[in-house]
Protein backbone atom coordinates (compact mmCIF):
# COMPACT_ATOMS: atom_id res chain seq x y z
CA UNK A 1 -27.65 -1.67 -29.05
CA UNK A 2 -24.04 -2.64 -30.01
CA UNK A 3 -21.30 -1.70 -27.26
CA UNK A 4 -17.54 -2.78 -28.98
CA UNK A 5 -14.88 -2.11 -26.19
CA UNK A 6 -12.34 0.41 -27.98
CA UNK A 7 -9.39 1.10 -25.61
CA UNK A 8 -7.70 -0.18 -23.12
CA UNK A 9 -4.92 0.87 -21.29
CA UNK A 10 -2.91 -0.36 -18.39
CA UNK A 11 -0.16 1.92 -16.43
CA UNK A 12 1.89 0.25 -13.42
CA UNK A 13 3.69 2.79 -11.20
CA UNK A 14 2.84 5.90 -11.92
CA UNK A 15 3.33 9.02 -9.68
CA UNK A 16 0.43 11.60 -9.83
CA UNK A 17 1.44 15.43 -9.68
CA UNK A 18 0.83 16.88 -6.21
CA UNK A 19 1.95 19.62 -4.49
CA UNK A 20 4.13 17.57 -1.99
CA UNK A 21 4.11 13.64 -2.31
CA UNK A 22 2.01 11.43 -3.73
CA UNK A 23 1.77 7.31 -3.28
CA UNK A 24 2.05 5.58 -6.73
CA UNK A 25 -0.38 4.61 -8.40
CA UNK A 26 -1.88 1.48 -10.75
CA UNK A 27 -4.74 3.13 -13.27
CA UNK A 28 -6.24 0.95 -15.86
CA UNK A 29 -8.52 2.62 -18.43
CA UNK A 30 -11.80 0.84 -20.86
CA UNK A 31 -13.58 2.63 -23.24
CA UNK A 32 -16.38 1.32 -25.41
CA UNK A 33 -17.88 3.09 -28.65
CA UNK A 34 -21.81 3.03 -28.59
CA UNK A 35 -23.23 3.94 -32.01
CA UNK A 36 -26.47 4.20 -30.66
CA UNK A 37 -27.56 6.06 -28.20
CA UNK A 38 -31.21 7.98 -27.58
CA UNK A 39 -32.88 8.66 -24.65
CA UNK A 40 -36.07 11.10 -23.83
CA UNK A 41 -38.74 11.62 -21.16
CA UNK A 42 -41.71 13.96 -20.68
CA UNK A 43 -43.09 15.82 -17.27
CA UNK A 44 -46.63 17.22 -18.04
CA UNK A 45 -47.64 17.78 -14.91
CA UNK A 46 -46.24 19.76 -11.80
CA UNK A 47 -45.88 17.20 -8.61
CA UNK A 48 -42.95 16.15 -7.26
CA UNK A 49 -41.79 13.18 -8.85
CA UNK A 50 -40.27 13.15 -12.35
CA UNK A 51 -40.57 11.36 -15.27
CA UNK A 52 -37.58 9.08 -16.85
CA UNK A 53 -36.71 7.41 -19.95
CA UNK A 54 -36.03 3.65 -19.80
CA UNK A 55 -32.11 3.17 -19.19
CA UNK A 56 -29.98 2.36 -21.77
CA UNK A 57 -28.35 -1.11 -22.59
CA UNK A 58 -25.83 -1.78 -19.84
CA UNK A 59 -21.75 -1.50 -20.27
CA UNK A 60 -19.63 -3.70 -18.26
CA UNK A 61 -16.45 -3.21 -17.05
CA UNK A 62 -13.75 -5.64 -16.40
CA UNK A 63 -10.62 -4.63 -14.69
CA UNK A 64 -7.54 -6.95 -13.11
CA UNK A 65 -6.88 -7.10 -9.13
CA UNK A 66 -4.24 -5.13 -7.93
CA UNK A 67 -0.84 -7.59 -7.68
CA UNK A 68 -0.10 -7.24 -4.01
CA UNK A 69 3.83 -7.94 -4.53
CA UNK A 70 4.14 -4.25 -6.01
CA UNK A 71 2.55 -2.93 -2.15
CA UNK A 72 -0.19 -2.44 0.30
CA UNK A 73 -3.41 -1.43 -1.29
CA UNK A 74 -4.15 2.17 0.35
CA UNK A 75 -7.53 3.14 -1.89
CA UNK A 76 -9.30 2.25 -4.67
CA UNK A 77 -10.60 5.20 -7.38
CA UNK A 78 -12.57 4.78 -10.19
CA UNK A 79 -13.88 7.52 -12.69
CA UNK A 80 -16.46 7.12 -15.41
CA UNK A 81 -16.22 10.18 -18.47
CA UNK A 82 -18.76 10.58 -21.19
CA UNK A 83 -17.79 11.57 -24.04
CA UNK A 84 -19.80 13.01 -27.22
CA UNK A 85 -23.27 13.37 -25.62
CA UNK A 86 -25.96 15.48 -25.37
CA UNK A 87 -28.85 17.08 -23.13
CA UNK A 88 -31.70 19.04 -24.89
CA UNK A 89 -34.28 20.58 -22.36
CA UNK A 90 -37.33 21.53 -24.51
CA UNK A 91 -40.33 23.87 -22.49
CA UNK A 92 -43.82 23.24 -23.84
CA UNK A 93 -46.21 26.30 -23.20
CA UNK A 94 -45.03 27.78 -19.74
CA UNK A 95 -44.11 25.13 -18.26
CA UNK A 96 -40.45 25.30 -16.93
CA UNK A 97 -38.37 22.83 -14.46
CA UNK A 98 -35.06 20.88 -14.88
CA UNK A 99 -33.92 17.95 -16.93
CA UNK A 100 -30.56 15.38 -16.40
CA UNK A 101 -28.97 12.90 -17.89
CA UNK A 102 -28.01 10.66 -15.46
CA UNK A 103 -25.53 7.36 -15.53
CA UNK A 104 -26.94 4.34 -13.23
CA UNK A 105 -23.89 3.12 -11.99
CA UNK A 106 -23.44 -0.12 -9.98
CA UNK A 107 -19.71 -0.37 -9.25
CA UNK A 108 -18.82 -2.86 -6.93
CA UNK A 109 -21.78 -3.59 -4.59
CA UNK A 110 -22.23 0.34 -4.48
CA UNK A 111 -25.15 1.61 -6.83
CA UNK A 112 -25.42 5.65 -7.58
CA UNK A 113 -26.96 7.76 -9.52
CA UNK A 114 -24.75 10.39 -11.00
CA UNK A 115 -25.93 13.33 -13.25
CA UNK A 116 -24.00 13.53 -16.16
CA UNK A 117 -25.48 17.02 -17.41
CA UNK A 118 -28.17 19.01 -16.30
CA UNK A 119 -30.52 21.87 -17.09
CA UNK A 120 -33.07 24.37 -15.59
CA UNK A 121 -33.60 26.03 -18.89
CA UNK A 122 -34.48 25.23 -22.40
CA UNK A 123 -31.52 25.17 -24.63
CA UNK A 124 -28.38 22.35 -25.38
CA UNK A 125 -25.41 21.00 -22.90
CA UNK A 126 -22.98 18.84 -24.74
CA UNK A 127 -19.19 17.82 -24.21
CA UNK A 128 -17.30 15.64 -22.46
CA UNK A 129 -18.33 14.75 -18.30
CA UNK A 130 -16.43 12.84 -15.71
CA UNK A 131 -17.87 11.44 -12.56
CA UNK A 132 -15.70 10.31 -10.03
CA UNK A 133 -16.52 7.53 -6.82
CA UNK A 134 -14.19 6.60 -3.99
CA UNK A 135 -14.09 2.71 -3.49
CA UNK A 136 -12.49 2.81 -0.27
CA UNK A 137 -16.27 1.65 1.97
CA UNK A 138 -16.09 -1.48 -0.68
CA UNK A 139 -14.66 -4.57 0.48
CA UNK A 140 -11.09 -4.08 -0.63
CA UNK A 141 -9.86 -8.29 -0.54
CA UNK A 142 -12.08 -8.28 -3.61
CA UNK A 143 -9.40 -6.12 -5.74
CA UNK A 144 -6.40 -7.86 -4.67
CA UNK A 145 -4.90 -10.86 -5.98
CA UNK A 146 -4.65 -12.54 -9.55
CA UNK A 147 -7.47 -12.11 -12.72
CA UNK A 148 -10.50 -9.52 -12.95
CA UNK A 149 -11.79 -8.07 -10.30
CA UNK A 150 -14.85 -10.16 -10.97
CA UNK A 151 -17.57 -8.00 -8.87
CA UNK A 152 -20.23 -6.27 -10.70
CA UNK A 153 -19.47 -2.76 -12.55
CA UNK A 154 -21.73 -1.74 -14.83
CA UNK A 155 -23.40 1.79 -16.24
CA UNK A 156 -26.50 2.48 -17.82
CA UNK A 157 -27.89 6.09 -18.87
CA UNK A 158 -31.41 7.41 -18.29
CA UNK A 159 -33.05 11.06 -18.44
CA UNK A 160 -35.20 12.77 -16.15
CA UNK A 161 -37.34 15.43 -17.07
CA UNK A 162 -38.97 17.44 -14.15
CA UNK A 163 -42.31 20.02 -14.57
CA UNK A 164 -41.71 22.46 -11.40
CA UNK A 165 -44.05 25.60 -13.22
CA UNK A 166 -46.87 25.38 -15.79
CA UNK A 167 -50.24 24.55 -16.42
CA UNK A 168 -52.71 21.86 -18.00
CA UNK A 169 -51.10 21.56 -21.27
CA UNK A 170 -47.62 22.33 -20.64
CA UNK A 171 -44.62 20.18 -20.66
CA UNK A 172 -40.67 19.63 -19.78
CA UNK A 173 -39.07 17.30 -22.53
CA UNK A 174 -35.68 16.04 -22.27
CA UNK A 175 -33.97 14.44 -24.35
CA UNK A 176 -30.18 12.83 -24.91
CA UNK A 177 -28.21 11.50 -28.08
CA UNK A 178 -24.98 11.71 -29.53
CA UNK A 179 -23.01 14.88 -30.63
CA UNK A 180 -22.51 15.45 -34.24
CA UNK A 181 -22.91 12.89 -37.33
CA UNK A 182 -20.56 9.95 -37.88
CA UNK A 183 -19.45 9.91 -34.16
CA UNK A 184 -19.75 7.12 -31.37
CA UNK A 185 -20.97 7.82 -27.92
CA UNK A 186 -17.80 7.14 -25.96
CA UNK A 187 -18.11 5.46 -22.38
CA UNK A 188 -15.08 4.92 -20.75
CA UNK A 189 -14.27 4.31 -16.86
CA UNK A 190 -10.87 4.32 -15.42
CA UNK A 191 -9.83 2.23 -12.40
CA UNK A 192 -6.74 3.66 -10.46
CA UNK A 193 -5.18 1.79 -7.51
CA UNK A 194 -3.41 3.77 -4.86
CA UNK A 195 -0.82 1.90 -3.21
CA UNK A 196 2.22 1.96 -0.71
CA UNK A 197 5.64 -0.01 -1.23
CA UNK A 198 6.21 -2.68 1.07
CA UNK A 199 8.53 -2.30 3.80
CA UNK A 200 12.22 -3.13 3.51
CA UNK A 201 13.66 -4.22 6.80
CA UNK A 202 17.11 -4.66 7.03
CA UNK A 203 20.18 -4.61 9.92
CA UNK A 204 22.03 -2.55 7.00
CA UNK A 205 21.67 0.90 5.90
CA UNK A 206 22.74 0.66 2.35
CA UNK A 207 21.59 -2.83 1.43
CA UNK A 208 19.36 -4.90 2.57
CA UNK A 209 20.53 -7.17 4.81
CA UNK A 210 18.28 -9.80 6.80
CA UNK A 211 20.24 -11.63 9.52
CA UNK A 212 23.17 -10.55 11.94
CA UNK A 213 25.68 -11.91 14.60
CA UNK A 214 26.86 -10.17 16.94
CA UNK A 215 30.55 -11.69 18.35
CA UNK A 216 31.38 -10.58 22.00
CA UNK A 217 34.22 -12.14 21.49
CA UNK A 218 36.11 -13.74 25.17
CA UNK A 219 35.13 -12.40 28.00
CA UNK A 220 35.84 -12.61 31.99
CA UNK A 221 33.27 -14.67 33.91
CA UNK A 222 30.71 -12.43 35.91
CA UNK A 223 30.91 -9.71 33.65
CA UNK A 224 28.15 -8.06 31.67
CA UNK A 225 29.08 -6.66 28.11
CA UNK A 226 26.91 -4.73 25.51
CA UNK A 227 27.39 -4.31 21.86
CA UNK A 228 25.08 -2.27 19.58
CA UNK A 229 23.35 -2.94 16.37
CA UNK A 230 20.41 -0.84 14.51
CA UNK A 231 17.61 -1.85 12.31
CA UNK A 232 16.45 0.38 9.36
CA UNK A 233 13.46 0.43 7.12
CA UNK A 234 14.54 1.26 3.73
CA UNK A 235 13.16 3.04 1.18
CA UNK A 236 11.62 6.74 0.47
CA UNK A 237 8.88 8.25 1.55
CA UNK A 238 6.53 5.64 -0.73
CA UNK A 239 7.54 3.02 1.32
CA UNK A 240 5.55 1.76 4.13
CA UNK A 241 6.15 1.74 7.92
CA UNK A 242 7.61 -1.62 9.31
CA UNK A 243 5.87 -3.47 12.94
CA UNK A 244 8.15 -5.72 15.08
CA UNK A 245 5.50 -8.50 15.87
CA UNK A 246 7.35 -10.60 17.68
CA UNK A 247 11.00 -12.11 18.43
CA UNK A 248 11.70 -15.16 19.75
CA UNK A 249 15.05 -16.34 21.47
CA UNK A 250 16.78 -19.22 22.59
CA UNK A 251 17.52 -20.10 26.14
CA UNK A 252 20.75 -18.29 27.08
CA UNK A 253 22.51 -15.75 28.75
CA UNK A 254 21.84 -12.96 26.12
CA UNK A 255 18.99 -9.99 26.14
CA UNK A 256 18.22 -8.73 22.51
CA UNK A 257 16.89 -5.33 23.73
CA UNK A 258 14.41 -5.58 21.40
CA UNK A 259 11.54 -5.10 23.64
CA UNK A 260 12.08 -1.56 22.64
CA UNK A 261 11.72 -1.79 18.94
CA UNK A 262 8.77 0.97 18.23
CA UNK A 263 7.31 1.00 14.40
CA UNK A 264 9.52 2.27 11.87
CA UNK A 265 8.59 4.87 9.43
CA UNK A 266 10.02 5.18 5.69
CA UNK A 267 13.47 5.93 5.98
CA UNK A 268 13.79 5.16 9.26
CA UNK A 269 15.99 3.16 11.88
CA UNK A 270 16.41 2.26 15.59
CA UNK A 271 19.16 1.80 17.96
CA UNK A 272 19.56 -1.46 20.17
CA UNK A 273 21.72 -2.50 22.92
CA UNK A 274 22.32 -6.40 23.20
CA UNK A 275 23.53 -7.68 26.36
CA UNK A 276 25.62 -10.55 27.32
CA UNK A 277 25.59 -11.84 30.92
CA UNK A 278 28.64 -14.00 31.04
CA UNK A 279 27.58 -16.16 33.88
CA UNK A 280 28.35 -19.85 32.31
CA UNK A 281 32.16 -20.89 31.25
CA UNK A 282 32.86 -21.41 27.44
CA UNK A 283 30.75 -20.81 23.85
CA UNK A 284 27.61 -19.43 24.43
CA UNK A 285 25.26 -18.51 21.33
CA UNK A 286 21.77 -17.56 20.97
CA UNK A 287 19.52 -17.05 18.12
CA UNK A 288 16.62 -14.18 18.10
CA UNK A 289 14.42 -15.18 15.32
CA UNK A 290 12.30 -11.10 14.18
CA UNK A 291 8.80 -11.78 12.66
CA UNK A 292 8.07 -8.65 11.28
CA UNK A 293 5.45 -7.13 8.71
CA UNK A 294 4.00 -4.34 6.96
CA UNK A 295 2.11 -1.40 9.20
CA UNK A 296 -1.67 -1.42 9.76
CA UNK A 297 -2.92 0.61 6.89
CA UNK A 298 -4.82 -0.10 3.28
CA UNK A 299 -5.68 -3.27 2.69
CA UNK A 300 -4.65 -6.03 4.94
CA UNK A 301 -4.84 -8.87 2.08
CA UNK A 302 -1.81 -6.73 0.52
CA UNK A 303 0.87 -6.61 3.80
CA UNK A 304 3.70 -8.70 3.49
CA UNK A 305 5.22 -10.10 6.62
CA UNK A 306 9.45 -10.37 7.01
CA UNK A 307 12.08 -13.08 9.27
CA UNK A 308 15.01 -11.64 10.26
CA UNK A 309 17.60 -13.20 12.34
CA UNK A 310 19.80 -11.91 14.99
CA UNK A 311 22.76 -14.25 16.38
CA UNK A 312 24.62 -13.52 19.13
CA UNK A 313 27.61 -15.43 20.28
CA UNK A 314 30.55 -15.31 22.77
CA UNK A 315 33.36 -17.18 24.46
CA UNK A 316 33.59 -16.93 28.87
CA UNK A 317 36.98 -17.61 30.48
CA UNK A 318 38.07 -17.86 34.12
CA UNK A 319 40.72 -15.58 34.58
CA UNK A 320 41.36 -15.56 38.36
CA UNK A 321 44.39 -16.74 39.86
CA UNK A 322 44.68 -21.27 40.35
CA UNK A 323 44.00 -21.76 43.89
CA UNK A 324 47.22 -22.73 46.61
CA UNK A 325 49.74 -20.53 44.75
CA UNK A 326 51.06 -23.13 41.96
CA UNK A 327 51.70 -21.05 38.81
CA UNK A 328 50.00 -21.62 35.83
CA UNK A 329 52.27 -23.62 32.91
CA UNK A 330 52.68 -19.97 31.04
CA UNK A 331 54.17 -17.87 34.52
CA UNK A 332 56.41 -21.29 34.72
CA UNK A 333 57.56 -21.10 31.19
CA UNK A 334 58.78 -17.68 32.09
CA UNK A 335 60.23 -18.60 35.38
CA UNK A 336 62.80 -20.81 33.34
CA UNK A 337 63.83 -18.27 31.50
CA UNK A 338 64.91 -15.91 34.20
CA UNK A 339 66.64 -18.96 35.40
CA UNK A 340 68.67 -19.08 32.49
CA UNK A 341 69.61 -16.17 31.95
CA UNK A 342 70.31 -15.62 35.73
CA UNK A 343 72.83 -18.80 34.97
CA UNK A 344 74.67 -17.42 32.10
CA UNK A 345 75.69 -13.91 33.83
CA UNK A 346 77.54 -16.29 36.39
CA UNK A 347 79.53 -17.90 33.52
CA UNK A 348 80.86 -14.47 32.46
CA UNK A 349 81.52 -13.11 35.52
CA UNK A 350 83.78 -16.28 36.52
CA UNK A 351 85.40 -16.07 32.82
C-alpha cells in the first residue's frame, strides 16, 4: 500500500476566533493520498466480542518542535480528518448489531482508538470525519526546541463488525473503502501549538527599558529620603505574567523596596519606594541586580528568564555649623564685603 505525503502546511501566529480572547497559535498540517484502501470483517455469531479486519498499512507523521523564542508552550492539539471514505454495514438473515471504522492512533506515547464512522443499521456512511486528542498529559519538553518532534505518531484503520441479534446462519459484515472512482483516500492530521508571549519587563511604560538609576542627589547627613520608580510588564493580554525571583544588592545604605514586588499580569505594573539612609558622608551607590522570568504555566522548557538592573546613587554632606564659632570661608567672603561697603559710605559722608 503506497502512502505519498500530499500537503503540508505550516502557519506561525495565528489567532483563532473566540468569543473573547484567544492565545495564538502555531498549527502545522500533513496530508497523505492513499490509493488503496479496503478493509472488511464478519460477526456470525452473537457474544460479546467483535470481529475486526487486519489494520491498514501505517501513516506517519512528522511535525517540527514548537520554537520556544516565539513563547511559553500552554497546550498541545492535534486533529486527525478522513477524508473520502466509506462504512457499509451489510445484515445477513436477521442478524443485526453495529459496525465502525475505527483509526488506531498512537500519537505521542498515547494510543486510542477512535471511531471514524459508525452504524447500527444496514445501509452507507461516507464523508469527511475529524477526530480530535488533547496532548496536554504528554510530556510537553518533547515538542519544544529545534527539528521534528521525533516521538512516535502514527494511524492505522481497522473495522469492527459486531452480531448483537440473529441466529445460526446470520451475519454483520462491514466493510470500508474509498468514495467514488479516481479518488485517493485522504489522511491528514494537523498539529496546533497553543502558546503565550513571553513576558516583557521593563522600568518604562512605553519602551522597554531594562536598567535604572535612581539619583538622590545631595543630601543632609541623618536624613532618610525616598524616591519612586515602577516596573511594568508589557504587552496585551497574549503576553504572559512576569515573577520577581530574586534581587540582589550591594552593601550600602539603600533599601530597594522590592520585597514587595507581587507577579505581574499582562499589562501590568507596580509601584516601589526606594530608600536612602544617609548615614555615611560622601558618594554612596548601590546596585540591585532583578532576576526575573516567565510565570509558572505551560511548559517550563519554554519560560524565558530576564536581568534587570536598578542603580541607586547619592551624595551626603555635613551641613551643621564648624564647631567654636569660626565662620566658614563663604560667611567670611561675605563679611568683607559689608566691610567695604561699610568703608565707602564714610568716604562720602566726609566728601
Amino acid at each position: 500500500m503506497k502512502l505519498q505525503p500530499r500537503l503540508l502546511v505550516l502557519a506561525i501566529g495565528v489567532v483563532l476566533a473566540a468569543p473573547a480572547f484567544a492565545s495564538p497559535v502555531v498549527r502545522q498540517t500533513l496530508s497523505y493520498d492513499q490509493f488503496s484502501f479496503n478493509l472488511s470483517a464478519v460477526d456470525a455469531s452473537v457474544d460479546a466480542a467483535p470481529e475486526f479486519s487486519a489494520p491498514s498499512a501505517t501513516t506517519s507523521f512528522d511535525f517540527q518542535r514548537f520554537d520556544p523564542t516565539q513563547g511559553v508552550l500552554t497546550g498541545v492539539r492535534a486533529e486527525l480528518a478522513t477524508l473520502n471514505a466509506f462504512l457499509r454495514q451489510m445484515n445477513g438473515g436477521t442478524g443485526t448489531g453495529q459496525t465502525a471504522l475505527m483509526a488506531d492512533w498512537n500519537a505521542y506515547a498515547g494510543t486510542e482508538r477512535s471511531p471514524v464512522f459508525q452504524r447500527s443499521t444496514a445501509g452507507l456512511t461516507s464523508g469527511e470525519v475529524s477526530v480530535v486528542r488533547d496532548l496536554n498529559a504528554v510530556d510537553p519538553s518533547i515538542f519544544i526546541g529545534s527539528g521534528s518532534v521525533g516521538a512516535s505518531n502514527e494511524v492505522a484503520y481497522l473495522v469492527g463488525a459486531n452480531m448483537t441479534q440473529g441466529a445460526t446462519g446470520d451475519s454483520v459484515r462491514a466493510l470500508a473503502g474509498i468514495q467514488g472512482d479516481f479518488v485517493p483516500l485522504v489522511i491528514s492530521q494537523t498539529l496546533e501549538y497553543t502558546y503565550l508571549e513571553h513576558a516583557m519587563p521593563s522600568f518604562s511604560a512605553d519602551r522597554e527599558e531594562r536598567s535604572l538609576t535612581l539619583d538622590f542627589g545631595t543630601v543632609a547627613l541623618g536624613g532618610l529620603f525616598a524616591l519612586d520608580f515602577s516596573l511594568f510588564n508589557l504587552g496585551g493580554a497574549d503576553t504572559v505574567g512576569l515573577d520577581l525571583d530574586d534581587f540582589l544588592p550591594e552593601i550600602g545604605s539603600f533599601e530597594s523596596g522590592l520585597a514587595a514586588f507581587q507577579g505581574l499580569d499582562a499589562g501590568g505594573s507596580k509601584r516601589f519606594t526606594a530608600r536612602f539612609q544617609a548615614d555615611t558622608l560622601g558618594a554612596q551607590e548601590a546596585l540591585f541586580r532583578l532576576t526575573l522570568s516567565d510565570e509558572d504555566v505551560g511548559a517550563a522548557a519554554s519560560r524565558s528568564n530576564y536581568t534587570m538592573d536598578l542603580r541607586l546613587v547619592g551624595t551626603v554632606t555635613d551641613n551643621t555649623p564648624p564647631p567654636n564659632g569660626v565662620p566658614e570661608p563663604g560667611m567670611l567672603a561675605l563679611l568683607g564685603i559689608g566691610l567695604a561697603g561699610l568703608g565707602l559710605r564714610r568716604r562720602r559722608v566726609g566728601a
